[in-house]
Every structure is written in C-alpha cells, then in structure tokens.
N, C-alpha and C. Protein backbone atom coordinates (compact mmCIF):
# COMPACT_ATOMS: atom_id res chain seq x y z
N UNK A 1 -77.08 41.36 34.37
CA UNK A 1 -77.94 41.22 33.24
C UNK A 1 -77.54 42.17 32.10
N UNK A 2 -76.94 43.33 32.57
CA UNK A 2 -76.63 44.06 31.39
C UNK A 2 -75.57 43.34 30.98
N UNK A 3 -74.78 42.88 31.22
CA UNK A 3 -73.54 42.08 30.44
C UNK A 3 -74.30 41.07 29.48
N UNK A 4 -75.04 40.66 30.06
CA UNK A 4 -76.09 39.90 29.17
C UNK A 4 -76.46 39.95 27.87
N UNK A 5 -77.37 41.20 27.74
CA UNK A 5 -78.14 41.93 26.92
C UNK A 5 -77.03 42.70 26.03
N UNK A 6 -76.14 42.89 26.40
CA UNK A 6 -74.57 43.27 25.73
C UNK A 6 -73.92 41.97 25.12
N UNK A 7 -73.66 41.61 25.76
CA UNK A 7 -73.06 39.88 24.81
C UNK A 7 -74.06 39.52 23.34
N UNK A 8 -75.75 39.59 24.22
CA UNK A 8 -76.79 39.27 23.40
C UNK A 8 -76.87 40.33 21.58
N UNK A 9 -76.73 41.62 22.92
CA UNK A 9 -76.40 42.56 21.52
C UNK A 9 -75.33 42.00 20.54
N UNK A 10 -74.02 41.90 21.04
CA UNK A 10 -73.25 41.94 19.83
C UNK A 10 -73.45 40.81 19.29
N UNK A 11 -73.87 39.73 19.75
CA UNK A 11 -73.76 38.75 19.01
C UNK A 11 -74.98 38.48 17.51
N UNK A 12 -75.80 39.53 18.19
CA UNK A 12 -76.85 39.64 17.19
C UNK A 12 -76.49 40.79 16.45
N UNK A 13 -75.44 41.29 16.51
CA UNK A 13 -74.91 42.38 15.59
C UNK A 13 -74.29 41.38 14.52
N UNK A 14 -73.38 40.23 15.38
CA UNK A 14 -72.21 39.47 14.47
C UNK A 14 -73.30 39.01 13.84
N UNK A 15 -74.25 38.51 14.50
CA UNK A 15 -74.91 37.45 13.33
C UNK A 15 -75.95 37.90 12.03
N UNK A 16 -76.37 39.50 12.48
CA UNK A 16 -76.77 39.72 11.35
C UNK A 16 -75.54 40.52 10.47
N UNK A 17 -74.75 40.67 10.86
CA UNK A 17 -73.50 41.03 9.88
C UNK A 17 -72.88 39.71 8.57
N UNK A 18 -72.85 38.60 9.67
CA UNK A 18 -72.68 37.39 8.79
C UNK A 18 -73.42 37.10 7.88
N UNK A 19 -75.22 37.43 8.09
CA UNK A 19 -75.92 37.34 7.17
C UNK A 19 -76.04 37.92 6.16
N UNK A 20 -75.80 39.61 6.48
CA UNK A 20 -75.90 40.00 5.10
C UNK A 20 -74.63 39.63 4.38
N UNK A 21 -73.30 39.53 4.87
CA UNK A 21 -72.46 39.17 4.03
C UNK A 21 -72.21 37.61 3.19
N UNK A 22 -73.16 36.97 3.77
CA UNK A 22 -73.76 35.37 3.13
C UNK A 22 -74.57 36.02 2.16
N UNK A 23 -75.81 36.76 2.09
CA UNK A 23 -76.45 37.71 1.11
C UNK A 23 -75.80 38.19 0.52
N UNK A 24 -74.67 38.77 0.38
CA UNK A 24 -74.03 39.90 -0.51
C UNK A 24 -73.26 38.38 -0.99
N UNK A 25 -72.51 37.83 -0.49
CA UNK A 25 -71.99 36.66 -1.60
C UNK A 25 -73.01 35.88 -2.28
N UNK A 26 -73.74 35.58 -1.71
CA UNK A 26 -75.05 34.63 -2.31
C UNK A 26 -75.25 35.19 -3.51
N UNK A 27 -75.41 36.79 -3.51
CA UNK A 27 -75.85 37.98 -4.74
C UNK A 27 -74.76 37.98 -5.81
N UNK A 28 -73.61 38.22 -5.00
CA UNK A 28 -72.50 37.84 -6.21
C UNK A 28 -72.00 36.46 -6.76
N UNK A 29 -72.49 35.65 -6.12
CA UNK A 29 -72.29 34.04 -6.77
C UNK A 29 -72.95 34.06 -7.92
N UNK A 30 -74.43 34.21 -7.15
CA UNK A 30 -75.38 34.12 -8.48
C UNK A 30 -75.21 35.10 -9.78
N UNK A 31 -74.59 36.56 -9.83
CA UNK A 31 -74.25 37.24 -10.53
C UNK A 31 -73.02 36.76 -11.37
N UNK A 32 -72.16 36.27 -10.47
CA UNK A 32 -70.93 35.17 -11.08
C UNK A 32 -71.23 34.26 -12.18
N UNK A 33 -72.29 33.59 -11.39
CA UNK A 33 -72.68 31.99 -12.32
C UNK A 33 -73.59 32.06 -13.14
N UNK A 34 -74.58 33.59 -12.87
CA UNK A 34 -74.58 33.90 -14.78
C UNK A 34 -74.38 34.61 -16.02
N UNK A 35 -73.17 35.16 -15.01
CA UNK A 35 -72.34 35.42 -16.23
C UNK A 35 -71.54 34.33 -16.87
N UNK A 36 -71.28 33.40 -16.00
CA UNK A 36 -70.58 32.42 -16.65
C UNK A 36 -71.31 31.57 -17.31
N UNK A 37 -72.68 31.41 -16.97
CA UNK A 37 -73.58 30.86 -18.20
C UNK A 37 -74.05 31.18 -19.11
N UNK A 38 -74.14 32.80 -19.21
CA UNK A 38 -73.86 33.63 -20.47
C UNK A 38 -72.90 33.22 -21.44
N UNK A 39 -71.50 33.26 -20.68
CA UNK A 39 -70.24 33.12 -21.09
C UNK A 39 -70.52 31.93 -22.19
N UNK A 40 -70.67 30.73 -21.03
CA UNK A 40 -70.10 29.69 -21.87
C UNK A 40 -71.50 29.34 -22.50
N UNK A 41 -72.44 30.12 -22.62
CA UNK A 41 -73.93 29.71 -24.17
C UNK A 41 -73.06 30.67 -25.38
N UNK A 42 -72.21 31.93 -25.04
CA UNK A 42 -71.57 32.29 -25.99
C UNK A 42 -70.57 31.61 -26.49
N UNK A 43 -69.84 31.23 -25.98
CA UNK A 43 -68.89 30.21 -26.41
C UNK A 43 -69.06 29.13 -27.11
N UNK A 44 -70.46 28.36 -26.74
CA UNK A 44 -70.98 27.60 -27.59
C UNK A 44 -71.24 27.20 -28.53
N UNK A 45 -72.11 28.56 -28.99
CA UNK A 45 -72.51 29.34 -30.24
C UNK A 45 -71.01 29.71 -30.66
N UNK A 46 -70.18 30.14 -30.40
CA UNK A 46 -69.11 30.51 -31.26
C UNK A 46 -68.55 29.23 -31.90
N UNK A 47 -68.30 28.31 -30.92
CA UNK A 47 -67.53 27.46 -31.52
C UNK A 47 -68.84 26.76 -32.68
N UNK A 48 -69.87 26.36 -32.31
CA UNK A 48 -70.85 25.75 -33.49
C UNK A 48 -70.40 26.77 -34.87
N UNK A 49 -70.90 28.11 -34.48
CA UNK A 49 -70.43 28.48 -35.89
C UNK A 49 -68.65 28.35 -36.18
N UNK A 50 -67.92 28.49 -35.86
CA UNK A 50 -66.54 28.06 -36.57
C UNK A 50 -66.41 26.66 -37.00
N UNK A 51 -67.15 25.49 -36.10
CA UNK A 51 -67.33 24.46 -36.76
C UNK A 51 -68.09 24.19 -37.86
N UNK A 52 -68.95 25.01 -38.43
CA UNK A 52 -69.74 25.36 -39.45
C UNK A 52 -68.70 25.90 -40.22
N UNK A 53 -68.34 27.09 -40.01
CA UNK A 53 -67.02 27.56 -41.42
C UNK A 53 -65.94 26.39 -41.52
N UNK A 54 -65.45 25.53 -40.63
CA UNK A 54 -64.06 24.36 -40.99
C UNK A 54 -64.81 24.29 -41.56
N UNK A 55 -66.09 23.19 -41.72
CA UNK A 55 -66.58 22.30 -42.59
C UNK A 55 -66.58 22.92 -43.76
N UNK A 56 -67.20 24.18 -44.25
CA UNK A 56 -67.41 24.29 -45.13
C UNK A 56 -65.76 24.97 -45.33
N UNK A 57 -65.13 25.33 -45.27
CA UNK A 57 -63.49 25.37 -45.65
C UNK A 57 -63.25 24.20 -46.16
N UNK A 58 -62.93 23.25 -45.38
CA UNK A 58 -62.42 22.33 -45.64
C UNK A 58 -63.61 21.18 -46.72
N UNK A 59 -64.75 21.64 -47.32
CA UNK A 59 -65.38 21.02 -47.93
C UNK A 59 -65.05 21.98 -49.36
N UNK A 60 -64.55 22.92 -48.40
CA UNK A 60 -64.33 23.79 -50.43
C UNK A 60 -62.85 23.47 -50.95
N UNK A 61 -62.34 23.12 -49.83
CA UNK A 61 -60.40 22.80 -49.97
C UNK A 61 -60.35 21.16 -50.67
N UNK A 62 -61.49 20.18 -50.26
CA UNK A 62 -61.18 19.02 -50.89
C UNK A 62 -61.86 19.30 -52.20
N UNK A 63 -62.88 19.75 -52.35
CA UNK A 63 -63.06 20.34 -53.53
C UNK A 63 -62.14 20.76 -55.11
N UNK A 64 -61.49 21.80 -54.32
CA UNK A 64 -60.64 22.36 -55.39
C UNK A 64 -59.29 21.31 -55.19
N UNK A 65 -59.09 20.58 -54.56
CA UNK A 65 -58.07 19.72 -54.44
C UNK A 65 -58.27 18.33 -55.88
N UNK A 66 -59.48 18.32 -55.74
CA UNK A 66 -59.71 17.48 -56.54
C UNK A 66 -60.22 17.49 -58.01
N UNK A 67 -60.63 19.25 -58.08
CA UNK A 67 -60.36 19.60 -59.12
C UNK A 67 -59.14 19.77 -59.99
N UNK A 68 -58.27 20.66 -58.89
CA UNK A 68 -56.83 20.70 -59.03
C UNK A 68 -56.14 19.05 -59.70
N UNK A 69 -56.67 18.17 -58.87
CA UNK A 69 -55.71 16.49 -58.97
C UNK A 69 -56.20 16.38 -60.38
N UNK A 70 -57.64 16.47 -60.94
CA UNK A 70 -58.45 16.23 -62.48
C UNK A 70 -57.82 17.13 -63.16
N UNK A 71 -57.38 18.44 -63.39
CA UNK A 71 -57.05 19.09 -64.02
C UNK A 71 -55.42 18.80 -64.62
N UNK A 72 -54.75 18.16 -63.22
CA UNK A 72 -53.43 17.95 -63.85
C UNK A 72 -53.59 16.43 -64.40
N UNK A 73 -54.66 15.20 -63.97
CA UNK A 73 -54.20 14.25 -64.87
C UNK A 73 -54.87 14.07 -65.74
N UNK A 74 -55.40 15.32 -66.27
CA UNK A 74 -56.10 14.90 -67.40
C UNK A 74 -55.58 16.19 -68.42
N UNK A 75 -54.45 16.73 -67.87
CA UNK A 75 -53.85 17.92 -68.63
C UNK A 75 -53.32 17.18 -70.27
N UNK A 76 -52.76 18.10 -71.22
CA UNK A 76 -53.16 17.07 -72.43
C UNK A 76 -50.97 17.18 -73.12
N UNK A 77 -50.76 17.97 -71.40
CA UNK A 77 -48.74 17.02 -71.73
C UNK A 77 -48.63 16.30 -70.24
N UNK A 78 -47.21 16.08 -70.07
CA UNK A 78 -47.02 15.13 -69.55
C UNK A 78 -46.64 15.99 -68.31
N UNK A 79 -47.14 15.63 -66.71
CA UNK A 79 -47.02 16.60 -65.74
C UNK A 79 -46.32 14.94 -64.67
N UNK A 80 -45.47 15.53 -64.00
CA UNK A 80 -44.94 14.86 -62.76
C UNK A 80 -44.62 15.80 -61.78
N UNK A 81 -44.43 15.22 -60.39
CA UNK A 81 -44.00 15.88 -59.45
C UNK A 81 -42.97 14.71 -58.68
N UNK A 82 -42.13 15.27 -58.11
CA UNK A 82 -41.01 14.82 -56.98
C UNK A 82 -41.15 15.64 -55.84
N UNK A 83 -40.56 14.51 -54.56
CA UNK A 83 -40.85 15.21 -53.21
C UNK A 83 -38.87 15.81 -53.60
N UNK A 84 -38.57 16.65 -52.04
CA UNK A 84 -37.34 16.61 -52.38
C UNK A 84 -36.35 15.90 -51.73
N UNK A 85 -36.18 14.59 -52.09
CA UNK A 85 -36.09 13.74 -52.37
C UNK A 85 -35.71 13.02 -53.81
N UNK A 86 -36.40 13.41 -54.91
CA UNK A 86 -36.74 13.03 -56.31
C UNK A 86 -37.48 12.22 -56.20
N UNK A 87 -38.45 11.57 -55.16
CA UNK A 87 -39.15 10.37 -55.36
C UNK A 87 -40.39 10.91 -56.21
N UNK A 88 -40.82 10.34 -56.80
CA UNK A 88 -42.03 10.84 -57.85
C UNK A 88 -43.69 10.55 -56.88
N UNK A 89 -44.52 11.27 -57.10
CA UNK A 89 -45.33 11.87 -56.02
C UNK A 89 -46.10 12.17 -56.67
N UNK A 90 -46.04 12.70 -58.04
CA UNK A 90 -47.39 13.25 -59.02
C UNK A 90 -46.97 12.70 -60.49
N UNK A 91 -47.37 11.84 -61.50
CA UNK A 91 -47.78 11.18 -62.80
C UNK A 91 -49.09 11.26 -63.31
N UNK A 92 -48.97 11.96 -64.05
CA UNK A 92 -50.40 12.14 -64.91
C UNK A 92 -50.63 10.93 -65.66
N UNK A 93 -51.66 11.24 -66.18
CA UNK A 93 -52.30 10.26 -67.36
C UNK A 93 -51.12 10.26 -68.82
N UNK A 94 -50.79 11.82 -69.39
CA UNK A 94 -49.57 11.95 -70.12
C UNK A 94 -48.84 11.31 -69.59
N UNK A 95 -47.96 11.83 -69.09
CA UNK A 95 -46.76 10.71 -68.58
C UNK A 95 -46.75 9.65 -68.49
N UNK A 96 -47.93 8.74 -68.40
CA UNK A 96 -48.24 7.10 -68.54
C UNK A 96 -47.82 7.00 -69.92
N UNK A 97 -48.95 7.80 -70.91
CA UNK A 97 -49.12 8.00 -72.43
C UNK A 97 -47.68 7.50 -72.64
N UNK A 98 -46.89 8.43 -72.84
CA UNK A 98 -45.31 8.98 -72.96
C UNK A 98 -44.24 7.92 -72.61
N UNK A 99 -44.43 7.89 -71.28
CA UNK A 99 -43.34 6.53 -71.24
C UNK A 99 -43.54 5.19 -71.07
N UNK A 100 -44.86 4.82 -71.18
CA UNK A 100 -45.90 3.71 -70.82
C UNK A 100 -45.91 3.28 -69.54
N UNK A 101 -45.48 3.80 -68.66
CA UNK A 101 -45.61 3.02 -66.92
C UNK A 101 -46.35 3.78 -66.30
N UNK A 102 -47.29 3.74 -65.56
CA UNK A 102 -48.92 3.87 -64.94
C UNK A 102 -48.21 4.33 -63.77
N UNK A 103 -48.95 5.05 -63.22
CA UNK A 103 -49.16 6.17 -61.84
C UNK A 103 -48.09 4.47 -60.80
N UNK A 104 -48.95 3.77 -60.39
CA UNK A 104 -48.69 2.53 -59.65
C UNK A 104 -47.12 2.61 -59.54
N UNK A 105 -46.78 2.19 -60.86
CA UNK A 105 -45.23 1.50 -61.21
C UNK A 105 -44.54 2.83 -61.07
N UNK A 106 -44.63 3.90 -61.06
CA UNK A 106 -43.58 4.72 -60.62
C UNK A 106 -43.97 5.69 -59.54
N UNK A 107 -44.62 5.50 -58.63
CA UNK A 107 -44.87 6.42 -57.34
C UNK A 107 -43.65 5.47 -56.44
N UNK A 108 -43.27 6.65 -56.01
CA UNK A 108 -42.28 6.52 -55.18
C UNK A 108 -41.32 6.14 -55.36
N UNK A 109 -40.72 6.26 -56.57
CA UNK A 109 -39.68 5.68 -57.15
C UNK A 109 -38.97 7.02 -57.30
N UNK A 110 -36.99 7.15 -57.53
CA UNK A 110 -36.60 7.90 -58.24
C UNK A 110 -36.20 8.35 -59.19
N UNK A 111 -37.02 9.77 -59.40
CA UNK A 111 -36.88 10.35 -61.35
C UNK A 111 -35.85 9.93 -61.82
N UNK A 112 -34.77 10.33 -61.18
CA UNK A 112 -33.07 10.33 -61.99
C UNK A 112 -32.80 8.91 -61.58
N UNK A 113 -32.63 8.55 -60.96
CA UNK A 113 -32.05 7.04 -60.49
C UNK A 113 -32.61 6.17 -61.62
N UNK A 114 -33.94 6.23 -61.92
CA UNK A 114 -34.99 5.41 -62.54
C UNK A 114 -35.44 4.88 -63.53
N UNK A 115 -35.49 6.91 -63.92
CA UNK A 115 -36.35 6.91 -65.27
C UNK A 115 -35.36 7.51 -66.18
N UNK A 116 -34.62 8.51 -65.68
CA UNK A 116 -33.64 9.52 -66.72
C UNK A 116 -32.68 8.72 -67.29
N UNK A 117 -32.75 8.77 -68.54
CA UNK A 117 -31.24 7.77 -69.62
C UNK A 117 -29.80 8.36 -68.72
N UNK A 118 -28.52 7.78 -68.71
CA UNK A 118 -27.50 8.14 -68.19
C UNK A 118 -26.65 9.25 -68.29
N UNK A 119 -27.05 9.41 -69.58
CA UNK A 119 -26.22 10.76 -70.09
C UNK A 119 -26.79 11.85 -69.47
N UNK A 120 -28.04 11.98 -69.21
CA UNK A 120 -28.39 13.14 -68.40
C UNK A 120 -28.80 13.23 -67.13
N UNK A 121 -28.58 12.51 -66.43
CA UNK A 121 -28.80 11.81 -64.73
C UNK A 121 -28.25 13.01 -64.31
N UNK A 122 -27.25 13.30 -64.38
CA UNK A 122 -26.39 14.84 -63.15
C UNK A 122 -27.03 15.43 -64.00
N UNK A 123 -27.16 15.70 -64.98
CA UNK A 123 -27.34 17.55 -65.38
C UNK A 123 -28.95 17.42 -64.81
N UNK A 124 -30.00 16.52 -65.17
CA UNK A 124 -31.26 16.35 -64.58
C UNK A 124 -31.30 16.92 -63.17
N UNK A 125 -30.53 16.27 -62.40
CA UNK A 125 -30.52 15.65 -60.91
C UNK A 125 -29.99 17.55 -60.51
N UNK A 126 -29.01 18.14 -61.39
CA UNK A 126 -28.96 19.20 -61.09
C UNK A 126 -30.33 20.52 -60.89
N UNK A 127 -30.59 20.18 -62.29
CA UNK A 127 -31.84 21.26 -62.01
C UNK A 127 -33.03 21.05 -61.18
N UNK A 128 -33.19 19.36 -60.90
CA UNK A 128 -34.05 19.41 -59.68
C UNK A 128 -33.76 20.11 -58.65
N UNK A 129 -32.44 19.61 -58.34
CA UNK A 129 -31.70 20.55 -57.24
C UNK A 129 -31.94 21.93 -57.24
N UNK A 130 -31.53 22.67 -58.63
CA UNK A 130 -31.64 24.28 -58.15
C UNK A 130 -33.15 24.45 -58.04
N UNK A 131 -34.03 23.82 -58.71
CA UNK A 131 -35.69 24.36 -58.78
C UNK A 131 -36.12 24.06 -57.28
N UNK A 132 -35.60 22.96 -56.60
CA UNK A 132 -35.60 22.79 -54.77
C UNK A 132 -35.22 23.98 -54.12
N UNK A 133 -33.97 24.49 -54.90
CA UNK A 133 -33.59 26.00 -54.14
C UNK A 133 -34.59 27.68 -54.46
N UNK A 134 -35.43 27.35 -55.03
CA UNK A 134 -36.42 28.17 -55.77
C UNK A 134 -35.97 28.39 -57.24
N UNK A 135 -35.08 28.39 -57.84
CA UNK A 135 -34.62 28.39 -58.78
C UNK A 135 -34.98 27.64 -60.20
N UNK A 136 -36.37 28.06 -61.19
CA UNK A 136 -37.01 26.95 -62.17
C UNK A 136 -36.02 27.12 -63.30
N UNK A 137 -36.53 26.39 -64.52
CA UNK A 137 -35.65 26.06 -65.42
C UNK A 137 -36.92 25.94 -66.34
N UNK A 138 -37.17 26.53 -67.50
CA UNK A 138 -37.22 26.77 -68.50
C UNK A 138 -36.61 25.45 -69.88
N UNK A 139 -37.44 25.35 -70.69
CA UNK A 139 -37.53 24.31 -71.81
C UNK A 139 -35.88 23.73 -71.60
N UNK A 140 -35.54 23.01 -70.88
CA UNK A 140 -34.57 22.21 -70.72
C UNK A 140 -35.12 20.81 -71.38
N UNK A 141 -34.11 20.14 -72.17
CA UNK A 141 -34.08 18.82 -72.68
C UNK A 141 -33.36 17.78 -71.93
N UNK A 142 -34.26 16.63 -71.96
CA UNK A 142 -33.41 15.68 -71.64
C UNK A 142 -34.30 14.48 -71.95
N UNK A 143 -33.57 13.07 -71.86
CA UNK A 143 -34.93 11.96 -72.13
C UNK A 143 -34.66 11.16 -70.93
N UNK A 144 -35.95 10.35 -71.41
CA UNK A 144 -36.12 9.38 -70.34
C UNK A 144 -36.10 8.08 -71.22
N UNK A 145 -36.21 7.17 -70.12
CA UNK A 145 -36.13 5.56 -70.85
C UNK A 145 -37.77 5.27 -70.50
N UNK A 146 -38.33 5.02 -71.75
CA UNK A 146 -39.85 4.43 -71.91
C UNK A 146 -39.77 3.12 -71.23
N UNK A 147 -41.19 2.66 -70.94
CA UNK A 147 -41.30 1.23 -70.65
C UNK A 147 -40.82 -0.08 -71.27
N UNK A 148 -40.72 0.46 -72.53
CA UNK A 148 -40.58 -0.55 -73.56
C UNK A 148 -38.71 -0.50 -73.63
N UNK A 149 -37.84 0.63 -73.20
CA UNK A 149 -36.83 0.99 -73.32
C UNK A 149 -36.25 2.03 -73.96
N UNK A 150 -36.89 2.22 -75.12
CA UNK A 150 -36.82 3.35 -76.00
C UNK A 150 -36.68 4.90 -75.30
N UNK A 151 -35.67 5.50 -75.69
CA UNK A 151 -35.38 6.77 -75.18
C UNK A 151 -36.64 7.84 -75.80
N UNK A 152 -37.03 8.76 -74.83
CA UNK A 152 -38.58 9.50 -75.09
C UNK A 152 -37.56 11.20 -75.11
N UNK A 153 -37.93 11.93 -75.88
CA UNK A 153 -37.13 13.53 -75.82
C UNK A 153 -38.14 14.30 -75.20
N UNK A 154 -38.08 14.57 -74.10
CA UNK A 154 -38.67 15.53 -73.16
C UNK A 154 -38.33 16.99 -72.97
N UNK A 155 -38.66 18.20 -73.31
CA UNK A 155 -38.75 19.23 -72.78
C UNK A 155 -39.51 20.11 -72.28
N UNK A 156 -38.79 20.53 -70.71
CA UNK A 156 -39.03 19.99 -68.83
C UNK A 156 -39.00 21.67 -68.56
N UNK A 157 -40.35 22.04 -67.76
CA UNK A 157 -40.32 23.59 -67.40
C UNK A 157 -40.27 23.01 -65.83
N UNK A 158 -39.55 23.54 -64.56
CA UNK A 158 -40.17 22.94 -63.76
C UNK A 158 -40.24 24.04 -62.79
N UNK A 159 -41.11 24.03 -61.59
CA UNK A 159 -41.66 24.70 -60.97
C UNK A 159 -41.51 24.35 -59.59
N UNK A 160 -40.89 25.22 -58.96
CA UNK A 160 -40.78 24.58 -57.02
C UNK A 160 -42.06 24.09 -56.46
N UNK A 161 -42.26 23.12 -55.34
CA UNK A 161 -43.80 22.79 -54.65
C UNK A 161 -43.01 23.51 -53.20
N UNK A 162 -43.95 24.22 -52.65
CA UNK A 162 -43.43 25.14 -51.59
C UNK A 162 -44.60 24.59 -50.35
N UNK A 163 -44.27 24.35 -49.34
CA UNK A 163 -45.27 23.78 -48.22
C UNK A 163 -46.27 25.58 -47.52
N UNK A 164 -46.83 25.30 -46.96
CA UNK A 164 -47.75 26.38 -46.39
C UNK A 164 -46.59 27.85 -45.69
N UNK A 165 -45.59 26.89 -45.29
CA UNK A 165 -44.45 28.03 -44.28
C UNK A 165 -43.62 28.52 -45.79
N UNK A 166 -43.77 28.49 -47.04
CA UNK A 166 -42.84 28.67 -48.05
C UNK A 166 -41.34 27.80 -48.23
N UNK A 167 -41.76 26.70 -47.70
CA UNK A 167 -40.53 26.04 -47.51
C UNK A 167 -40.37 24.93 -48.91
N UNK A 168 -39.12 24.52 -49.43
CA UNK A 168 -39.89 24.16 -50.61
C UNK A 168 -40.07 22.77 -50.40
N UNK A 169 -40.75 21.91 -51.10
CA UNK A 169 -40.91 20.70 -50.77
C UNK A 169 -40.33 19.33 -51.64
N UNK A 170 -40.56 19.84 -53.36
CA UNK A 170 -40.13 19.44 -54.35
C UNK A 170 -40.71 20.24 -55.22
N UNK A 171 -40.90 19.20 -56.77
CA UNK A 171 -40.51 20.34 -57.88
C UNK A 171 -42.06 19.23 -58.75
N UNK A 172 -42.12 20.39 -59.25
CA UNK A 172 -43.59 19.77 -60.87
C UNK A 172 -43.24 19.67 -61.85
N UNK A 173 -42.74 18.83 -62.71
CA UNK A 173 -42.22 19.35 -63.96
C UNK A 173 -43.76 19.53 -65.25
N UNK A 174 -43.67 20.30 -65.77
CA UNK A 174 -44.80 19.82 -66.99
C UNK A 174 -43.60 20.16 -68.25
N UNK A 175 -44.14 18.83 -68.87
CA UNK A 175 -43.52 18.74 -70.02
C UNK A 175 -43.79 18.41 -71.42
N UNK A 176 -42.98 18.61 -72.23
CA UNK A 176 -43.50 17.89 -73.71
C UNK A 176 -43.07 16.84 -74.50
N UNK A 177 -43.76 15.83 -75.04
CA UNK A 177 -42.66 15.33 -75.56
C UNK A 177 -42.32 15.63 -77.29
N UNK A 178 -40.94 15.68 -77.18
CA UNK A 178 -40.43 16.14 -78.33
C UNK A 178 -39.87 15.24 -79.30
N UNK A 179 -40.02 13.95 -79.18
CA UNK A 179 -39.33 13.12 -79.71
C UNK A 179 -39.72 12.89 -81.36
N UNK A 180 -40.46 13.31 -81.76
CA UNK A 180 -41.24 13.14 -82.84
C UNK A 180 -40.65 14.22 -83.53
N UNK A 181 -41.03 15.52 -83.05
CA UNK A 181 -40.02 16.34 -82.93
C UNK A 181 -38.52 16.56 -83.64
N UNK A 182 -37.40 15.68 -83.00
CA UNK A 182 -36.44 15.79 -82.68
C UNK A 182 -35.94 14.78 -83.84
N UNK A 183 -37.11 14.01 -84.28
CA UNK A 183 -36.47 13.45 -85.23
C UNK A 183 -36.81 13.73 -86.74
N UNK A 184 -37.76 14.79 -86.91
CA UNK A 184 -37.54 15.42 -87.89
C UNK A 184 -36.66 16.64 -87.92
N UNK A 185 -36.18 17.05 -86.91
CA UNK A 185 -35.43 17.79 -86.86
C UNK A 185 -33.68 17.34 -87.36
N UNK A 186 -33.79 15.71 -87.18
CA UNK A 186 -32.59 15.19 -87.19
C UNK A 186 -32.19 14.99 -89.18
C-alpha cells in the first residue's frame, strides 16, 4: 500500500504541477492576446489617421496640380512642354493663339519633326537635347510653321522637367512670339 500512496503521491504532484503550468500559460496567453489587441486597436488608429493625411495630401497635390495646369494655360505667352522624347505633352492656350493648332492636334506629336521650319530642326533638336542634360538655354530664336503655314519668330527660354528621383524627363519651353517684332526690326 505504501507503493500505492507513493505512485498516488507523485502523480498528484505531476498533476498539480501540470496545472499550474496550464495556469501560468493560460496567464500568459491571455497577457499575450492583449497585448496583441492593444497592438493591433493601435495600429488601427494609426493607419485611419495616415489614411486621413494621404487624403488630405493628395487632395492638396490635385489641387495645386490644377492650379499649376490653369496657371500655365492661361499664362499670357506661349508655354509647351516635351517628354524626352520631343513628343509635346504640355500646349497652352498661347501656343494655340500663336501657331493656330489646339492642345488636340499637337499632343503627342514631335516639336522638331513637326512644328520647327527646317532651317532650325538640328540647332532646335540640339538645345532640347542639352536642356534634357540639365543644361537651359536662354532667349534662343527660332520659328515654327503656323497652322496656316506661315513661319511664327519665337524666342524659347527652356527649362529641364526632372521626375521625383531628379532624373530629367523633358523640357518646358515658355516663349515669346517675336514675329511682329522681327519685322519691324527688319
């Protein structure tokens, strides 16, 4: 019988040993799982508010985007942009004025290929090039061929378009036209 009451013992040793250590995990589960429901109500809340700042970022970015787009086509010379490429990408309202062909008829078309009279196609096609390399250019002349055909005297400041990484993308020209200009000058 004492072997008995010995077996009996330990086993009621093991089994309340098992228990408290089912208790002591039970204690740390539940200590586990709310911290992790802490966790992730914080997380929650974090992300609601950052989705609150995109929106309003990105409600202030289309914003000024579209101030920015009004400001250049309603600027009062003639503004274009090329990707680099030369395909044309930005035509103001001037630039319609100026050479008579509408935003439509020349998006995506190319400046030099297109629009620039022959005589100045490379030297044009050049300074796009260096203003692609960061390199702008200052009251440079050259014309273009109007809608009607008539050569227009343009002088072209142009300015690199640089993507978010500073990489450049293409070029803006704003310009004037001088043709009126050029012929009282003549």
């Amino acid at each position: 019988m004492t072997q008995e009451i010995k077996k009996i013992q330990f086993l009621t040793r093991k089994i309340d040993r098992e228990k408290r250590a089912r208790e002591e995990a039970e204690k740390l589960l539940e200590a586990k799982s709310l911290e992790l429901f802490n966790t992730n109500h914080r997380l929650k809340k974090a992300n609601q508010n950052l989705e609150k700042i995109v929106a309003q970022r990105t409600e202030e970015l289309v914003f000024a985007n579209a101030e920015l787009t009004n400001l250049i086509d309603h600027a009062n010379a003639p503004i274009f942009g090329v990707d680099s490429n030369g395909r044309i990408n930005e035509w103001n309202q001037q630039a319609e004025k100026v050479t008579g062909y509408n935003k439509q008829e020349v998006f995506n078309r190319h400046l030099v290929n297109d629009f620039v009279k022959d005589s100045h196609k490379k030297s044009v096609g050049t300074v796009l090039s260096k203003a692609l390399d960061g390199e702008e250019t200052e009251n440079y002349e050259f014309q273009v061929l109007g809608k009607d055909g008539a050569p227009v005297d343009i002088l072209f400041n142009s300015s690199t378009r640089i993507d978010r990484g500073g990489k450049p993308v293409g070029v803006v020209g704003v310009c004037q036209d001088i043709t009126e200009l050029n012929k009282v000058r003549n």
